[in-house]
C-alpha atoms as a PDB file:
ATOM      1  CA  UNK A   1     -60.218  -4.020  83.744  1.00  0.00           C
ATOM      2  CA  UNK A   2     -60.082  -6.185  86.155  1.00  0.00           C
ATOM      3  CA  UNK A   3     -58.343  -5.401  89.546  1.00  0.00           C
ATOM      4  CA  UNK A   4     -56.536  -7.685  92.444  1.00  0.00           C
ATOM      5  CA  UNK A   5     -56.209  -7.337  95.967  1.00  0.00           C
ATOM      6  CA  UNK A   6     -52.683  -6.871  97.332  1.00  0.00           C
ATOM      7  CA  UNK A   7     -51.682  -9.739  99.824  1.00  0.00           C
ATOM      8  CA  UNK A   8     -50.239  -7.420 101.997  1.00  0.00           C
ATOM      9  CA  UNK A   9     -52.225  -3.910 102.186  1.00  0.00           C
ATOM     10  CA  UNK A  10     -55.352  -5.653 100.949  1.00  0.00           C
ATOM     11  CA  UNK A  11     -55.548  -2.529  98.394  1.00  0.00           C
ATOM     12  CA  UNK A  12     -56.922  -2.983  94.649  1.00  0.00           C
ATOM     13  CA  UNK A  13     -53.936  -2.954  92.170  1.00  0.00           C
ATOM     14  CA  UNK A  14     -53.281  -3.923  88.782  1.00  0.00           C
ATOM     15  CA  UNK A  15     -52.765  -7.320  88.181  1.00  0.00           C
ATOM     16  CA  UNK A  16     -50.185  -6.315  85.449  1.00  0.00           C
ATOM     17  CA  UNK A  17     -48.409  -4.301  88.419  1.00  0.00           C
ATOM     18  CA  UNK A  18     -44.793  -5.447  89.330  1.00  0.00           C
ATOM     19  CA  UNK A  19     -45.219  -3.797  93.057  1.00  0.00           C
ATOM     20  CA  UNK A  20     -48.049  -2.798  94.791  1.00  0.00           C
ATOM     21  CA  UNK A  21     -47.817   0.965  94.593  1.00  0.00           C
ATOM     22  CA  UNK A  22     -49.032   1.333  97.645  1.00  0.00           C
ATOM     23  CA  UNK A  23     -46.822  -0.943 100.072  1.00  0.00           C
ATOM     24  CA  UNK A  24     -44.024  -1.602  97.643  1.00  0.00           C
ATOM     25  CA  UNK A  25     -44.675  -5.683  97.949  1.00  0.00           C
ATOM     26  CA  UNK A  26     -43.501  -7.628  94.492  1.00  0.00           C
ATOM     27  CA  UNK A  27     -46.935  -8.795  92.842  1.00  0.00           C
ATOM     28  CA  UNK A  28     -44.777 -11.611  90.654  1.00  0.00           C
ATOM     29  CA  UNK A  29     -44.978 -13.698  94.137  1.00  0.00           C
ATOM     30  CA  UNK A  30     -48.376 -14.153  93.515  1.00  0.00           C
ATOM     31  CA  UNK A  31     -47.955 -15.841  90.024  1.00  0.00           C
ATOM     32  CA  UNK A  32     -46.246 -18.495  91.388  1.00  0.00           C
ATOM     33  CA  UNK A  33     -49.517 -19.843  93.285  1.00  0.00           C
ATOM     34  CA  UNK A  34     -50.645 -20.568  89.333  1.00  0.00           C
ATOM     35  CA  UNK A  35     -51.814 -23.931  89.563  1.00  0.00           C
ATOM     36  CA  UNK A  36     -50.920 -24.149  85.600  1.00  0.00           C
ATOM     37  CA  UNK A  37     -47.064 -23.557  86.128  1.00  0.00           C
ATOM     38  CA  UNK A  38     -45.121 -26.473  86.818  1.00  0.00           C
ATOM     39  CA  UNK A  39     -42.106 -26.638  88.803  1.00  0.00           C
ATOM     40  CA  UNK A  40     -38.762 -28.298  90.012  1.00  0.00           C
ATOM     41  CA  UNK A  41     -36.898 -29.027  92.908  1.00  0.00           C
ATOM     42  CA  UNK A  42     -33.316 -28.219  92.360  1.00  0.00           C
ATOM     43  CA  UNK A  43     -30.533 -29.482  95.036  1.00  0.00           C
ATOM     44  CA  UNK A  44     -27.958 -27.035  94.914  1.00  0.00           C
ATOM     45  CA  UNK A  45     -25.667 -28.145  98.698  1.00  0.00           C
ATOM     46  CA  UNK A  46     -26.205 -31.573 100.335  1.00  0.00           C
ATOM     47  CA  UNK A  47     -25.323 -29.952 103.231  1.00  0.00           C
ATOM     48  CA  UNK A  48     -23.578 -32.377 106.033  1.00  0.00           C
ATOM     49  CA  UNK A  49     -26.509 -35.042 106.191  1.00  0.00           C
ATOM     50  CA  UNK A  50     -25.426 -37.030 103.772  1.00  0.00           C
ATOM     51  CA  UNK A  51     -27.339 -39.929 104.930  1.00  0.00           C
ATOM     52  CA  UNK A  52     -30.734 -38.672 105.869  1.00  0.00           C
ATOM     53  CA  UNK A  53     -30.670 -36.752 102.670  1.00  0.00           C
ATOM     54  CA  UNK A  54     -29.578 -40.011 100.288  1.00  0.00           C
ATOM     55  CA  UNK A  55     -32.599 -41.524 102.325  1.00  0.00           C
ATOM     56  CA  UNK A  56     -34.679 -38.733 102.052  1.00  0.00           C
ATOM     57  CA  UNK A  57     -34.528 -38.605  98.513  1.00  0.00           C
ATOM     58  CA  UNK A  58     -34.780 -42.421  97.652  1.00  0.00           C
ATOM     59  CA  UNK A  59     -38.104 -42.632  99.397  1.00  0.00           C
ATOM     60  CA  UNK A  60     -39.747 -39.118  97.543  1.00  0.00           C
ATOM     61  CA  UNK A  61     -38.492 -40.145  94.100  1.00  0.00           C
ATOM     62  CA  UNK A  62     -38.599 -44.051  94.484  1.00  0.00           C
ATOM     63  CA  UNK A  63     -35.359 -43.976  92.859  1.00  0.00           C
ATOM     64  CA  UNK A  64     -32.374 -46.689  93.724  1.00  0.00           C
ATOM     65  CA  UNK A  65     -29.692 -45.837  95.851  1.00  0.00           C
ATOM     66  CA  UNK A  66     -27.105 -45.876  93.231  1.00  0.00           C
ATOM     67  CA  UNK A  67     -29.582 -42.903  91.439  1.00  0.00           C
ATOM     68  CA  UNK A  68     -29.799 -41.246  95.148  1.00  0.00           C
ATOM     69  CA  UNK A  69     -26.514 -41.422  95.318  1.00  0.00           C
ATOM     70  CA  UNK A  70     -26.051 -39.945  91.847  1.00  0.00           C
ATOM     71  CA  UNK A  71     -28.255 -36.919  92.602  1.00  0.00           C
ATOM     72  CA  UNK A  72     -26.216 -36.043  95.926  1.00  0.00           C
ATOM     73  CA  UNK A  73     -23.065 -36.087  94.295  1.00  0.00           C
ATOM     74  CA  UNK A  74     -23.620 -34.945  91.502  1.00  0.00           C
ATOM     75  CA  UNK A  75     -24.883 -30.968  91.924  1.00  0.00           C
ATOM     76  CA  UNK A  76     -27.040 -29.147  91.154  1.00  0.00           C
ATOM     77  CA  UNK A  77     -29.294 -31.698  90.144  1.00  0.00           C
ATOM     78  CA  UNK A  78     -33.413 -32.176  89.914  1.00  0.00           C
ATOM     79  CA  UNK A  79     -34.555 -34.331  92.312  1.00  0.00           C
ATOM     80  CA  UNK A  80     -38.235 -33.859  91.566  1.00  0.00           C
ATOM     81  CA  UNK A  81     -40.011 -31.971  88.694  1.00  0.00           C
ATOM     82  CA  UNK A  82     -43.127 -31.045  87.430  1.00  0.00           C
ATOM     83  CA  UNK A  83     -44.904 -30.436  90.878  1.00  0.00           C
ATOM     84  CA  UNK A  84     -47.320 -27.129  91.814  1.00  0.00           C
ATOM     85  CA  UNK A  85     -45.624 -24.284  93.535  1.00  0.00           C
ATOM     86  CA  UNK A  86     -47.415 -25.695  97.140  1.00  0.00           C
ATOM     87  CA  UNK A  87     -46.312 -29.063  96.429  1.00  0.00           C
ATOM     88  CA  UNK A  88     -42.796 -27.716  95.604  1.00  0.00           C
ATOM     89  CA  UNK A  89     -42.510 -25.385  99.223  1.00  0.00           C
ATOM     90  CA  UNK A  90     -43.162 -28.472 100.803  1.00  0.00           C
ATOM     91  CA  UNK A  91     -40.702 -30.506  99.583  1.00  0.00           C
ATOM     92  CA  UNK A  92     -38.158 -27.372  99.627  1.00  0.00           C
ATOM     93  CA  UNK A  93     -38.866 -26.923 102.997  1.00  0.00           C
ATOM     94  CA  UNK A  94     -38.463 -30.947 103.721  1.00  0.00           C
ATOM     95  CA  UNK A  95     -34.917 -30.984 102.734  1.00  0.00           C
ATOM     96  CA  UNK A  96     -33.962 -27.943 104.232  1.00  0.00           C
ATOM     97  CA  UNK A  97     -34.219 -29.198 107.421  1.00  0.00           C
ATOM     98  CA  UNK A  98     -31.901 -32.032 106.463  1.00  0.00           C
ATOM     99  CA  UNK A  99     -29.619 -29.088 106.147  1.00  0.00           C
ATOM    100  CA  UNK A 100     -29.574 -29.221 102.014  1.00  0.00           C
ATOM    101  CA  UNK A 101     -29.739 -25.914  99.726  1.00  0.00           C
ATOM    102  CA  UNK A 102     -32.511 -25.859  97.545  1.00  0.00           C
ATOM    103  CA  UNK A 103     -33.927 -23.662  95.050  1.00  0.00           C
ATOM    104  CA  UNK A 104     -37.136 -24.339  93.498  1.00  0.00           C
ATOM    105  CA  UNK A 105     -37.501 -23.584  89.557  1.00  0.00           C
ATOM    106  CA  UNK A 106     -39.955 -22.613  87.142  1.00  0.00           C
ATOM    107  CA  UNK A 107     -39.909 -25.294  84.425  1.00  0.00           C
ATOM    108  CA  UNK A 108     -42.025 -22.881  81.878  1.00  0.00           C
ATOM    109  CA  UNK A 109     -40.150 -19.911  82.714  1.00  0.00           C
ATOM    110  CA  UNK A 110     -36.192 -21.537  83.150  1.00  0.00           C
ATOM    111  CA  UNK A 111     -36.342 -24.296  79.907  1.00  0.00           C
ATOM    112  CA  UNK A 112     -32.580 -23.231  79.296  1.00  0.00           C
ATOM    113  CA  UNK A 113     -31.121 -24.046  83.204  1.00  0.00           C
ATOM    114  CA  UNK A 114     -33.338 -27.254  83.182  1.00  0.00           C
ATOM    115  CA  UNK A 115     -31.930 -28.373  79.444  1.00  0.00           C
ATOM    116  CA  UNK A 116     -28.007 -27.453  81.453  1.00  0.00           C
ATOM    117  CA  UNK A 117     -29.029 -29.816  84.668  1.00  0.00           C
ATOM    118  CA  UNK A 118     -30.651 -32.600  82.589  1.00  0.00           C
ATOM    119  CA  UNK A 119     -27.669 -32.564  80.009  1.00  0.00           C
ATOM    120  CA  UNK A 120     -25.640 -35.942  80.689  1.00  0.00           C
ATOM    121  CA  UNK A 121     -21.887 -35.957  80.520  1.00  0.00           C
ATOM    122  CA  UNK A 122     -21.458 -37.273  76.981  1.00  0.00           C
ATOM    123  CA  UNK A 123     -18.031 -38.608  76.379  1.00  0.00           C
ATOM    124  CA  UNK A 124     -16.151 -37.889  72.906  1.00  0.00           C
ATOM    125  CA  UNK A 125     -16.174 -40.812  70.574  1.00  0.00           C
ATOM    126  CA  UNK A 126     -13.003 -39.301  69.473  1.00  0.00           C
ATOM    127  CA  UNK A 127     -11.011 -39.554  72.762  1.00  0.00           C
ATOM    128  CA  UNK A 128     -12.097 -42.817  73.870  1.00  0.00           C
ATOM    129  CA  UNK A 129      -9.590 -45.486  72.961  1.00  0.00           C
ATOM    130  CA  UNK A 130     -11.137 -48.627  71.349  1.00  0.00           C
ATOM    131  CA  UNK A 131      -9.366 -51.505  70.207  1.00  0.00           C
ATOM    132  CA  UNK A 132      -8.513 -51.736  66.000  1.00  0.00           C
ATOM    133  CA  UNK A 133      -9.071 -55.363  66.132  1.00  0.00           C
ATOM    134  CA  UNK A 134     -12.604 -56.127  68.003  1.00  0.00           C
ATOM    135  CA  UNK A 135     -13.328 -51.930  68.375  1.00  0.00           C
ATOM    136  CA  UNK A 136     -14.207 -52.981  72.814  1.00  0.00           C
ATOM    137  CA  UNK A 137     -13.842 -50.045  74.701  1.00  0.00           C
ATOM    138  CA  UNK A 138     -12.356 -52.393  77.506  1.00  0.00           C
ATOM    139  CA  UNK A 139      -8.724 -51.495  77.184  1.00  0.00           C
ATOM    140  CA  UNK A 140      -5.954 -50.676  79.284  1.00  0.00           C
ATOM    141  CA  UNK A 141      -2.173 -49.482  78.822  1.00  0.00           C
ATOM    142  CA  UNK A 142       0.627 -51.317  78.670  1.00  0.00           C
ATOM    143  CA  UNK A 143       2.551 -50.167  82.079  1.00  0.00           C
ATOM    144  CA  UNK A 144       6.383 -49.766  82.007  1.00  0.00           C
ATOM    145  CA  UNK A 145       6.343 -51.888  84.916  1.00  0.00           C
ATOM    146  CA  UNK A 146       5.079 -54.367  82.784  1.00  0.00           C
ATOM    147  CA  UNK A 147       7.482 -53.864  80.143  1.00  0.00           C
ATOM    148  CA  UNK A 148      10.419 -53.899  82.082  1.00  0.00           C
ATOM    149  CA  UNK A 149       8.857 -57.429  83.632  1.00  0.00           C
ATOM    150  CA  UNK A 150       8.595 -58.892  80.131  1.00  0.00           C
ATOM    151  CA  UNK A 151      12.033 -57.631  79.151  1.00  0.00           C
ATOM    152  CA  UNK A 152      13.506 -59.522  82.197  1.00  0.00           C
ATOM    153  CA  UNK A 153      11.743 -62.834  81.970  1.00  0.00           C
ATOM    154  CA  UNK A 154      11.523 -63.205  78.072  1.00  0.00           C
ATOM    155  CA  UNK A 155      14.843 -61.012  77.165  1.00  0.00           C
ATOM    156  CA  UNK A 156      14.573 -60.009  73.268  1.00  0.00           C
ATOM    157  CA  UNK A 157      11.398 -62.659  72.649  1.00  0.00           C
ATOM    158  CA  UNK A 158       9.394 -59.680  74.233  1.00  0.00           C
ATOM    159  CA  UNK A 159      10.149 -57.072  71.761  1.00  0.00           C
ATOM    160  CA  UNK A 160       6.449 -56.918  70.197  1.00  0.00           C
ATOM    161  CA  UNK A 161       5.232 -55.750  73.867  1.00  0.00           C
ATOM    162  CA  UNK A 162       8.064 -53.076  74.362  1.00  0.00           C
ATOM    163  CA  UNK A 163       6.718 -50.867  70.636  1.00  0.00           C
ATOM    164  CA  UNK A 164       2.716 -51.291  71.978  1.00  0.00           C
ATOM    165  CA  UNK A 165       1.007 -48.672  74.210  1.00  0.00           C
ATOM    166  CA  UNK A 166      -2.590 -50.512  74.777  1.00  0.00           C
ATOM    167  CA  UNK A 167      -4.201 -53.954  75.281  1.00  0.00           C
ATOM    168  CA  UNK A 168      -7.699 -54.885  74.816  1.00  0.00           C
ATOM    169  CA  UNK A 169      -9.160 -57.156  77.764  1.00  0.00           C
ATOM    170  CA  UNK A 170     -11.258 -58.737  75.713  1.00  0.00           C
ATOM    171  CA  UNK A 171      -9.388 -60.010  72.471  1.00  0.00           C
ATOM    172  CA  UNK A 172      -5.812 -59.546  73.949  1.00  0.00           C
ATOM    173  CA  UNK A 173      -4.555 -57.542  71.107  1.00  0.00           C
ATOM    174  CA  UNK A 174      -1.998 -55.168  71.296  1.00  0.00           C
ATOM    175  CA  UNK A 175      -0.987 -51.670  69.468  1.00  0.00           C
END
């Protein structure tokens, strides 16, 4: 079998060792140098630089400012994947000095928290309102305001808009 050098004591060890048994030092720190893993760069905290980081960000990933944005807000959230573990320290240790929290993430190892970041907020076909007539999305209610304007102006003419709850924007019609 083949043996490793501890970083630290410079003693031979297992490489299947979880510590060095000799100084105690975690030996999984030294699989992350594995040029073969790939990795991602997960804002956790934007931290108070709001600006420098949005900046900061937009340049790396080449991304819009509405995306940049996005990403700030919107935590935690990848802002770069698929880098090596050196490449990934640097850019960790870029954005920590704009003051942001970071935590870098094995993509082979953490599949399930990258699937949870990259999920997007899907809304519920069943709890978006859509018009009967043209089935737009682009609907609004019916105010009482409103109601109470149309009852004053048009008196008992504006009976069909007192029994209707929504409008569509784009067709007009009413239910």
């Amino acid at each position: 079998m083949l043996l490793i050098k501890c970083p630290i004591c410079e003693k031979d060890i297992s490489p299947n060792a979880e510590f060095c048994p000799n100084c105690g030092e975690p030996m999984k720190l030294i699989d992350k140098t594995d040029n073969l893993d790939k990795y991602s760069i997960v804002l956790l905290n934007g931290g108070n630089e709001r600006f420098n980081l949005i900046h900061q960000i937009k340049s790396i990933t080449g991304c819009g400012l509405k995306e940049a944005k996005d990403t700030f807000d919107k935590t935690p959230s990848i802002i770069i994947s698929n880098v090596d573990y050196h490449s990934a320290l640097n850019y960790k240790s870029l954005f920590e000095n704009l003051g942001a929290k970071i935590e870098i993430v094995n993509m082979n190892i953490d599949q399930k928290f990258n699937i949870f970041i990259n999920q997007d907020l899907q809304v519920n076909d069943d709890y978006v309102i859509k018009c009967s007539n043209c089935g737009s999305t682009n609907t609004k209610k019916i105010s009482g305001v409103s109601k109470v304007g149309s009852v004053a102006l048009f008196g008992v003419f504006s009976v069909g808009k007192l029994t209707k709850t929504y409008q569509c924007n784009k067709c007009g019609y009413r239910w």
